[in-house]
PDB file of N, CA and C in Angstrom:
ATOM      1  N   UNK A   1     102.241 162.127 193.951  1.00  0.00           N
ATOM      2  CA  UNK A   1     101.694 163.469 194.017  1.00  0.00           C
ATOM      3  C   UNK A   1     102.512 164.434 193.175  1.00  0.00           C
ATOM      4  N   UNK A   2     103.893 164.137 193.339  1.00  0.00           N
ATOM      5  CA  UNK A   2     104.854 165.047 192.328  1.00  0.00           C
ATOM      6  C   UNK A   2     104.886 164.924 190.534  1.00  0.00           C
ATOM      7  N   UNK A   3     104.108 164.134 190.698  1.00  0.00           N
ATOM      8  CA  UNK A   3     103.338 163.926 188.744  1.00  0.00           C
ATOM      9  C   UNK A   3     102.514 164.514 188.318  1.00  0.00           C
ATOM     10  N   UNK A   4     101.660 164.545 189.297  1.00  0.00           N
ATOM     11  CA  UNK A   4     100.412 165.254 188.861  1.00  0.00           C
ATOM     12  C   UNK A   4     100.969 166.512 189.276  1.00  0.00           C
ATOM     13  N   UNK A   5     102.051 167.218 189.578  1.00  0.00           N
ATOM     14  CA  UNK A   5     101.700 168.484 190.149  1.00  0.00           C
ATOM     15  C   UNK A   5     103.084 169.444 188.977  1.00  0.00           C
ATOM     16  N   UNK A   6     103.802 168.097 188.513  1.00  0.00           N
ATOM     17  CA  UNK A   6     104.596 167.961 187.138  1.00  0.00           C
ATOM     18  C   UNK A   6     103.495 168.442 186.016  1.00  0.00           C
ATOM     19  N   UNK A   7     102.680 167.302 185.765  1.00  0.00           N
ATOM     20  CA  UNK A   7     101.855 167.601 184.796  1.00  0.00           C
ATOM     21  C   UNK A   7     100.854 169.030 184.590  1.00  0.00           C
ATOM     22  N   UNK A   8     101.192 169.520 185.733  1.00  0.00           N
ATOM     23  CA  UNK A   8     100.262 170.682 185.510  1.00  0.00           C
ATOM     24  C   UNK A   8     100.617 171.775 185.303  1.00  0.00           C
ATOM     25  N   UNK A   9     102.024 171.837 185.761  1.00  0.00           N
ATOM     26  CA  UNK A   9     103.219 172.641 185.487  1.00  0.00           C
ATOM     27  C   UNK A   9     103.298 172.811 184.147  1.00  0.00           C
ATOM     28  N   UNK A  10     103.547 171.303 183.649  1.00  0.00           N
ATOM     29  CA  UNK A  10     104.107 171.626 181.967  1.00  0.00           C
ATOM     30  C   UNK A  10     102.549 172.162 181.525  1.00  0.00           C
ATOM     31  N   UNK A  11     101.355 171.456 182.033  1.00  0.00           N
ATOM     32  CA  UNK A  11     100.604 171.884 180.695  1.00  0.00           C
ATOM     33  C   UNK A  11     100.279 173.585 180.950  1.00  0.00           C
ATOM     34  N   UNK A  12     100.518 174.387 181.971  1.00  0.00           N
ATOM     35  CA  UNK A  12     100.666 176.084 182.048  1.00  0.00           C
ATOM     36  C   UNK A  12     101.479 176.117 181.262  1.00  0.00           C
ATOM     37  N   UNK A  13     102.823 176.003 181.147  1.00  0.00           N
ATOM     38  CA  UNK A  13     104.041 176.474 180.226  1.00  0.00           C
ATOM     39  C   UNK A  13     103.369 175.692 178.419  1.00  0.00           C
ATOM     40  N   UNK A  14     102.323 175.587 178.338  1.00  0.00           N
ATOM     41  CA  UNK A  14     101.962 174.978 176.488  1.00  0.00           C
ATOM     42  C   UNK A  14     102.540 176.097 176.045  1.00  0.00           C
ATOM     43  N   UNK A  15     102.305 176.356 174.605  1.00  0.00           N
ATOM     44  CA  UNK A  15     102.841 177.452 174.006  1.00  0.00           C
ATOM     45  C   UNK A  15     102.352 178.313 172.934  1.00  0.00           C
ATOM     46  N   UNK A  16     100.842 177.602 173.471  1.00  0.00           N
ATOM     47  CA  UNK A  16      99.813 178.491 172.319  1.00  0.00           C
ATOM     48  C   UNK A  16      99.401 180.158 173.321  1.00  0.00           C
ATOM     49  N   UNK A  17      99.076 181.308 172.333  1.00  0.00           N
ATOM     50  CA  UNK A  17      98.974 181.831 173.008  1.00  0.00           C
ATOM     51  C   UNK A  17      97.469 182.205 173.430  1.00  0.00           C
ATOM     52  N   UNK A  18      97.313 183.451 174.115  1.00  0.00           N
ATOM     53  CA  UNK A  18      96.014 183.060 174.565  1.00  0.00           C
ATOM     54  C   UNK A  18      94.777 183.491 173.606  1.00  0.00           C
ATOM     55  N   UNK A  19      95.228 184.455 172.590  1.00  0.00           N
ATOM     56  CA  UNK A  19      94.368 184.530 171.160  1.00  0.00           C
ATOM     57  C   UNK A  19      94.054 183.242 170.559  1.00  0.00           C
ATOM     58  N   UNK A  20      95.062 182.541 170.617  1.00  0.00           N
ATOM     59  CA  UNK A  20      94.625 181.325 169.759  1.00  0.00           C
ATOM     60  C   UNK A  20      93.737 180.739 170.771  1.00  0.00           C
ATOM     61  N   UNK A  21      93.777 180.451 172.187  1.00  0.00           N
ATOM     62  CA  UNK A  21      92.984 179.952 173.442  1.00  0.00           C
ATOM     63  C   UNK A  21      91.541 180.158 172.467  1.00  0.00           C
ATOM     64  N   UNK A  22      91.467 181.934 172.682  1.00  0.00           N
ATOM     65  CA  UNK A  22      90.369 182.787 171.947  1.00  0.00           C
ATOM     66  C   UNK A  22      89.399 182.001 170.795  1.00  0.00           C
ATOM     67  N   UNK A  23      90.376 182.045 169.808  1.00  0.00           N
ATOM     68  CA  UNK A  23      89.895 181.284 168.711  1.00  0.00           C
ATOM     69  C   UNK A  23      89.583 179.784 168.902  1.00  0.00           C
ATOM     70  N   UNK A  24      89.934 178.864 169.288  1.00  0.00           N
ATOM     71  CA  UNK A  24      89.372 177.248 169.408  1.00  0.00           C
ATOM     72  C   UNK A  24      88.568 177.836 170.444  1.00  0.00           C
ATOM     73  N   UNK A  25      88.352 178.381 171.305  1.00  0.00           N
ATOM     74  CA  UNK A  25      87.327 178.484 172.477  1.00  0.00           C
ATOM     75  C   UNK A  25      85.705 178.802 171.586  1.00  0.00           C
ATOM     76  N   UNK A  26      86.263 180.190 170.390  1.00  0.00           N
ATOM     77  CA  UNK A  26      85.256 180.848 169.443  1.00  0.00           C
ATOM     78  C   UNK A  26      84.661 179.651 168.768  1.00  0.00           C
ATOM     79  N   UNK A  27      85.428 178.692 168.098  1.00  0.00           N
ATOM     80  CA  UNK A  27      84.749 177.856 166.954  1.00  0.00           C
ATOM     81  C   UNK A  27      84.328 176.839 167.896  1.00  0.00           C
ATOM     82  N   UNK A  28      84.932 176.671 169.203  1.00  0.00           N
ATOM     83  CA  UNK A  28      84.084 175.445 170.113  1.00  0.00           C
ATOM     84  C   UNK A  28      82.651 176.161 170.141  1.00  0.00           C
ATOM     85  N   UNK A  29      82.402 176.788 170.557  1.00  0.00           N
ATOM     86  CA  UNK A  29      81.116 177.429 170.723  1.00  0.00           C
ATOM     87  C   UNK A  29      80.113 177.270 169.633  1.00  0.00           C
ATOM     88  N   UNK A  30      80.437 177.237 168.617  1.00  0.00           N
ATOM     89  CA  UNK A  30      80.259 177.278 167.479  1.00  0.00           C
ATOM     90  C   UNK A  30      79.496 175.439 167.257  1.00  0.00           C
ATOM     91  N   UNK A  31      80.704 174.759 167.797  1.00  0.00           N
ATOM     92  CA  UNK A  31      80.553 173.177 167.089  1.00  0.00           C
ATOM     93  C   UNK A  31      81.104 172.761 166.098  1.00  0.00           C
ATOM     94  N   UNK A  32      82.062 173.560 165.411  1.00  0.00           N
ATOM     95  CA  UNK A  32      82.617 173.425 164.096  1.00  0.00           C
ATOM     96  C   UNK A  32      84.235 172.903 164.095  1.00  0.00           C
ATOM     97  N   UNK A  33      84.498 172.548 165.284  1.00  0.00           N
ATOM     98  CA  UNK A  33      85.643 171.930 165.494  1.00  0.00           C
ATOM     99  C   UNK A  33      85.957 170.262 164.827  1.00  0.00           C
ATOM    100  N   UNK A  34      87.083 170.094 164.329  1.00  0.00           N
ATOM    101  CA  UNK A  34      88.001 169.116 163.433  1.00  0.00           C
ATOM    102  C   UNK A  34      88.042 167.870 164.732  1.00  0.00           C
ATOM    103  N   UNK A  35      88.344 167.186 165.070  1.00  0.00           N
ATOM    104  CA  UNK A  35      89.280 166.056 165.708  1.00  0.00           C
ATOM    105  C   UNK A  35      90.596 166.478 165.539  1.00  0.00           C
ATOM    106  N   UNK A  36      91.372 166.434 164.242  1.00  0.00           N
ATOM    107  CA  UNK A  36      92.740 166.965 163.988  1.00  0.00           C
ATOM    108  C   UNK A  36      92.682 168.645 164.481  1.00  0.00           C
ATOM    109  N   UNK A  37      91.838 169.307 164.730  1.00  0.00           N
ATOM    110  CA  UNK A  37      92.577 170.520 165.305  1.00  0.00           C
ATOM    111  C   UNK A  37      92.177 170.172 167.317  1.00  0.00           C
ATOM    112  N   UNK A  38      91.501 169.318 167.070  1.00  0.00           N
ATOM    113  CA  UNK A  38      91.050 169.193 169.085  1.00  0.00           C
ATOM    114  C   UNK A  38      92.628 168.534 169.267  1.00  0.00           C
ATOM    115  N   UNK A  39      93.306 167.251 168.389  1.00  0.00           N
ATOM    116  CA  UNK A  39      94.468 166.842 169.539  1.00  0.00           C
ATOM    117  C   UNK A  39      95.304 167.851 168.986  1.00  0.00           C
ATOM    118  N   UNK A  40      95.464 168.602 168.266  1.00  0.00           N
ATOM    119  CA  UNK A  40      96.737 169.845 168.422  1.00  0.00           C
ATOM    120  C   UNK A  40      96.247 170.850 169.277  1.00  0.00           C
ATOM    121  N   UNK A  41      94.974 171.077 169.557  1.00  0.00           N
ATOM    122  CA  UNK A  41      94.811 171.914 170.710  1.00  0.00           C
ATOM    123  C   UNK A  41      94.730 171.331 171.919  1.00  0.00           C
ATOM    124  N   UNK A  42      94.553 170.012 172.158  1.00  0.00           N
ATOM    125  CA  UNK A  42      95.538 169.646 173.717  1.00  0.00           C
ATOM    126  C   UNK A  42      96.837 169.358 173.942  1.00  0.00           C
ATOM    127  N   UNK A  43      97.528 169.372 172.600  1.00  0.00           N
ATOM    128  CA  UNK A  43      99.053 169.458 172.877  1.00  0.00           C
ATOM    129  C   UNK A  43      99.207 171.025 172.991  1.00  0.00           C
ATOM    130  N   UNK A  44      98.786 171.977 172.562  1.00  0.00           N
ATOM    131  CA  UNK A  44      99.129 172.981 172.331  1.00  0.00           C
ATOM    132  C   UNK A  44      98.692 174.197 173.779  1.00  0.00           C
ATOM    133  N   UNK A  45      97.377 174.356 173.603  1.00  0.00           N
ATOM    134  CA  UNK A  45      96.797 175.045 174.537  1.00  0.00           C
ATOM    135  C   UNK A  45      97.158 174.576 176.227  1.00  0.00           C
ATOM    136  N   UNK A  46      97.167 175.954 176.601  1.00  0.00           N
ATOM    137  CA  UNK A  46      96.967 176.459 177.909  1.00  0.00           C
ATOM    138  C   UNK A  46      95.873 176.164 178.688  1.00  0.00           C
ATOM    139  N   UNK A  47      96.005 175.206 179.569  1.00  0.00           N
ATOM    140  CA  UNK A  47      94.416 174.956 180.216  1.00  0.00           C
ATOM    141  C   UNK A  47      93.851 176.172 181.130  1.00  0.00           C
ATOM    142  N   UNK A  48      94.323 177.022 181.833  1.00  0.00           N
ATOM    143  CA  UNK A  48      94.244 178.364 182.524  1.00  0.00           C
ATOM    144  C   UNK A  48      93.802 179.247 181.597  1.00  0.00           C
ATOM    145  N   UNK A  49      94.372 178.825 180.730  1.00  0.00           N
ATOM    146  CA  UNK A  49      93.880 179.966 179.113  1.00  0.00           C
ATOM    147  C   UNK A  49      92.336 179.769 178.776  1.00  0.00           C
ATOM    148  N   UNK A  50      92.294 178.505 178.777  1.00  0.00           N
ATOM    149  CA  UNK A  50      91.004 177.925 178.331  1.00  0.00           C
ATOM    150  C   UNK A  50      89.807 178.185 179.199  1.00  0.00           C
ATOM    151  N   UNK A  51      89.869 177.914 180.488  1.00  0.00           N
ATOM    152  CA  UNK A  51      88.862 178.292 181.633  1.00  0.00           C
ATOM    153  C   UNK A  51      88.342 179.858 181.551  1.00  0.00           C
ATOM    154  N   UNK A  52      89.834 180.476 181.259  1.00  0.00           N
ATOM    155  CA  UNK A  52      89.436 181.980 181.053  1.00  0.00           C
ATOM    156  C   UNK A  52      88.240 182.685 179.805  1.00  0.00           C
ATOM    157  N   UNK A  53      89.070 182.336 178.587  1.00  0.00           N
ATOM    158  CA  UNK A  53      88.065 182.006 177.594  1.00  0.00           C
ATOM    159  C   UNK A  53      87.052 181.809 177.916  1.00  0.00           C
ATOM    160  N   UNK A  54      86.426 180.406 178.348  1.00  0.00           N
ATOM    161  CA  UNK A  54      85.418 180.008 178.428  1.00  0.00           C
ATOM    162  C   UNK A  54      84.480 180.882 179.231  1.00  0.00           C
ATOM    163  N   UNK A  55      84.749 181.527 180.176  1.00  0.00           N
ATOM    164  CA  UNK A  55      84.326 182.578 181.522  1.00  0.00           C
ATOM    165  C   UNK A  55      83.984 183.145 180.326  1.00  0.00           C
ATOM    166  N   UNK A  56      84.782 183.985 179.533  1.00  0.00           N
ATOM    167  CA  UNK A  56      84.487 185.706 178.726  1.00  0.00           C
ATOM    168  C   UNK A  56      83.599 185.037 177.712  1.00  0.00           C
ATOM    169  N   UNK A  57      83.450 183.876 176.985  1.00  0.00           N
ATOM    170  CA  UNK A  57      82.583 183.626 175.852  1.00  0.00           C
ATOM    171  C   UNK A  57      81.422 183.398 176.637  1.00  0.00           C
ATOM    172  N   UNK A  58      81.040 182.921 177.552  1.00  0.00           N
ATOM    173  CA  UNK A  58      79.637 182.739 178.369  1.00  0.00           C
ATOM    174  C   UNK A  58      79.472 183.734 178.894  1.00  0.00           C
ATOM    175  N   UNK A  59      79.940 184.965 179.635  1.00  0.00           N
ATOM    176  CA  UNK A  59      79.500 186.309 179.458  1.00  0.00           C
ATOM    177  C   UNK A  59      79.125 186.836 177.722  1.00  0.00           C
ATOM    178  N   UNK A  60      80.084 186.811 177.244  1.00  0.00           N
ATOM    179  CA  UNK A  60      79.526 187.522 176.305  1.00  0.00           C
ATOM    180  C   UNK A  60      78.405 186.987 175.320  1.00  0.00           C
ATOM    181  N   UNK A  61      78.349 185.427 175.511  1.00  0.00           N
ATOM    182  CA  UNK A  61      77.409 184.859 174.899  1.00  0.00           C
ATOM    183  C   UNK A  61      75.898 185.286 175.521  1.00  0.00           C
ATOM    184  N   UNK A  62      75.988 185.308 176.904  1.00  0.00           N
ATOM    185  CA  UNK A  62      74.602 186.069 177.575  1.00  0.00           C
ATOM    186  C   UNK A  62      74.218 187.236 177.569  1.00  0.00           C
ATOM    187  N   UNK A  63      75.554 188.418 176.938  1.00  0.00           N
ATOM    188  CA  UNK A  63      75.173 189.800 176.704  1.00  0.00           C
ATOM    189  C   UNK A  63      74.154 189.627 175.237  1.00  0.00           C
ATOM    190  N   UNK A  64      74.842 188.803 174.540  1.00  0.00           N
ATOM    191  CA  UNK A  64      74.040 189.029 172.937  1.00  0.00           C
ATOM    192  C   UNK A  64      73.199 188.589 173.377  1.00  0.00           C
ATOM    193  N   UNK A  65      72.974 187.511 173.871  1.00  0.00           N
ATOM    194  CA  UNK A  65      71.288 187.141 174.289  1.00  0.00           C
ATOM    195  C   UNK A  65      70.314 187.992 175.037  1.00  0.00           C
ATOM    196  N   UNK A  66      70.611 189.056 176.003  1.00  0.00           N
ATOM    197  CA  UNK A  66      70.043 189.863 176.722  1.00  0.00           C
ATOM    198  C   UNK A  66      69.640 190.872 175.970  1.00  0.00           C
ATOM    199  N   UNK A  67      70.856 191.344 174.975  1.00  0.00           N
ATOM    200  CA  UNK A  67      70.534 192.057 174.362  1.00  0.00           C
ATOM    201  C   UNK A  67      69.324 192.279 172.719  1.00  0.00           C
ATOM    202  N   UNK A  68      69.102 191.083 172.408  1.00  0.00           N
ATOM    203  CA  UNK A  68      68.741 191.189 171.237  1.00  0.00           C
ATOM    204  C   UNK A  68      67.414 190.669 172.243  1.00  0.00           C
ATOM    205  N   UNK A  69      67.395 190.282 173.277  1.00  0.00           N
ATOM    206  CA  UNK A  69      65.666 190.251 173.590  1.00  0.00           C
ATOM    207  C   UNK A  69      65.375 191.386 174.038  1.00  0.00           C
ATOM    208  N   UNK A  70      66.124 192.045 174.913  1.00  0.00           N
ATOM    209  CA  UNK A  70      65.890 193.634 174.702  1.00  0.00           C
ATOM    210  C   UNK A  70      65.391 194.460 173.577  1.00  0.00           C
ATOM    211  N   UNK A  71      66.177 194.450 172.731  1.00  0.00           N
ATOM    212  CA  UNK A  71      65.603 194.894 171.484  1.00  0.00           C
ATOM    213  C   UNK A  71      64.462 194.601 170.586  1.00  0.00           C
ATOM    214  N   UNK A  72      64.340 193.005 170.463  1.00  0.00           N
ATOM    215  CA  UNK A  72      63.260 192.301 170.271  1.00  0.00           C
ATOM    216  C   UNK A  72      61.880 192.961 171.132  1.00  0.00           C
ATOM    217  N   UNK A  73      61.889 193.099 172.552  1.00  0.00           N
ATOM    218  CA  UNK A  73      61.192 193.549 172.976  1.00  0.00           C
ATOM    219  C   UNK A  73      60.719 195.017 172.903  1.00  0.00           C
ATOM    220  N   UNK A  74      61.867 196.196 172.966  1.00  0.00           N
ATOM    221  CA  UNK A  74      61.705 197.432 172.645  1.00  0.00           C
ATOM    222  C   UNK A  74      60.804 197.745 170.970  1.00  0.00           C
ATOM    223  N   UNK A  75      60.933 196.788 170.282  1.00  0.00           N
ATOM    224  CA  UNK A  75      61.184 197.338 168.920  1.00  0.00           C
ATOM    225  C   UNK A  75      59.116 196.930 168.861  1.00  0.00           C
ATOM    226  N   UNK A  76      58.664 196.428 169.742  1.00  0.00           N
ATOM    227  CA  UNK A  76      57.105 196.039 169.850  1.00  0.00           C
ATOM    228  C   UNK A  76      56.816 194.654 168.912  1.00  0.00           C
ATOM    229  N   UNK A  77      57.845 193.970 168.384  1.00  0.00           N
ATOM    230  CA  UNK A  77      57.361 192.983 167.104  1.00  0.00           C
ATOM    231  C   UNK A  77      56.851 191.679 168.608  1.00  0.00           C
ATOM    232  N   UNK A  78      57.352 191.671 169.354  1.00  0.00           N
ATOM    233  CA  UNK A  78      56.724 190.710 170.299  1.00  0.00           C
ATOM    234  C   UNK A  78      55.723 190.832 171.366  1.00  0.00           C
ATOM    235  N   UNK A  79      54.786 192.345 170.840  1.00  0.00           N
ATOM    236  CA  UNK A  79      53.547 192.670 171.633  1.00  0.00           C
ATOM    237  C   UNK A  79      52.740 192.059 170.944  1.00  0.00           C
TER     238      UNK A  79
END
């Protein structure tokens, strides 16, 4: 039990910070991610970092979507 609770320890203390989290979280979204940048971003990244990210890009990914059907809709091109 004291391994796994080791391992989770170190991987909080990684040492990327959480902008960079930001950015591989941005181009994951995307699909445009390397292999060579995915295993430096599991040596690197913050898994707490990452969950967070992921939370704010799926909000904000559903604001642009709400929003541009909003607009889509206001603007009458879909009456």
């Amino acid at each position: 039990m004291s391994d796994a609770s080791d391992g989770l320890k170190d991987a909080v203390r990684r040492p990327a910070s959480f902008g960079q989290t930001l950015r591989a979280v941005a181009w994951s979204f995307f699909g445009v991610r390397k292999s060579a940048d995915l295993e430096n971003d599991v040596k690197r990244l913050n898994p707490l970092h990452v969950v967070i990210a992921g939370v704010i890009g799926a909000i904000v990914f559903i604001g642009v979507l709400v929003g541009v059907v909003n607009w889509v809709l206001s603007s009458g091109v879909a009456a």
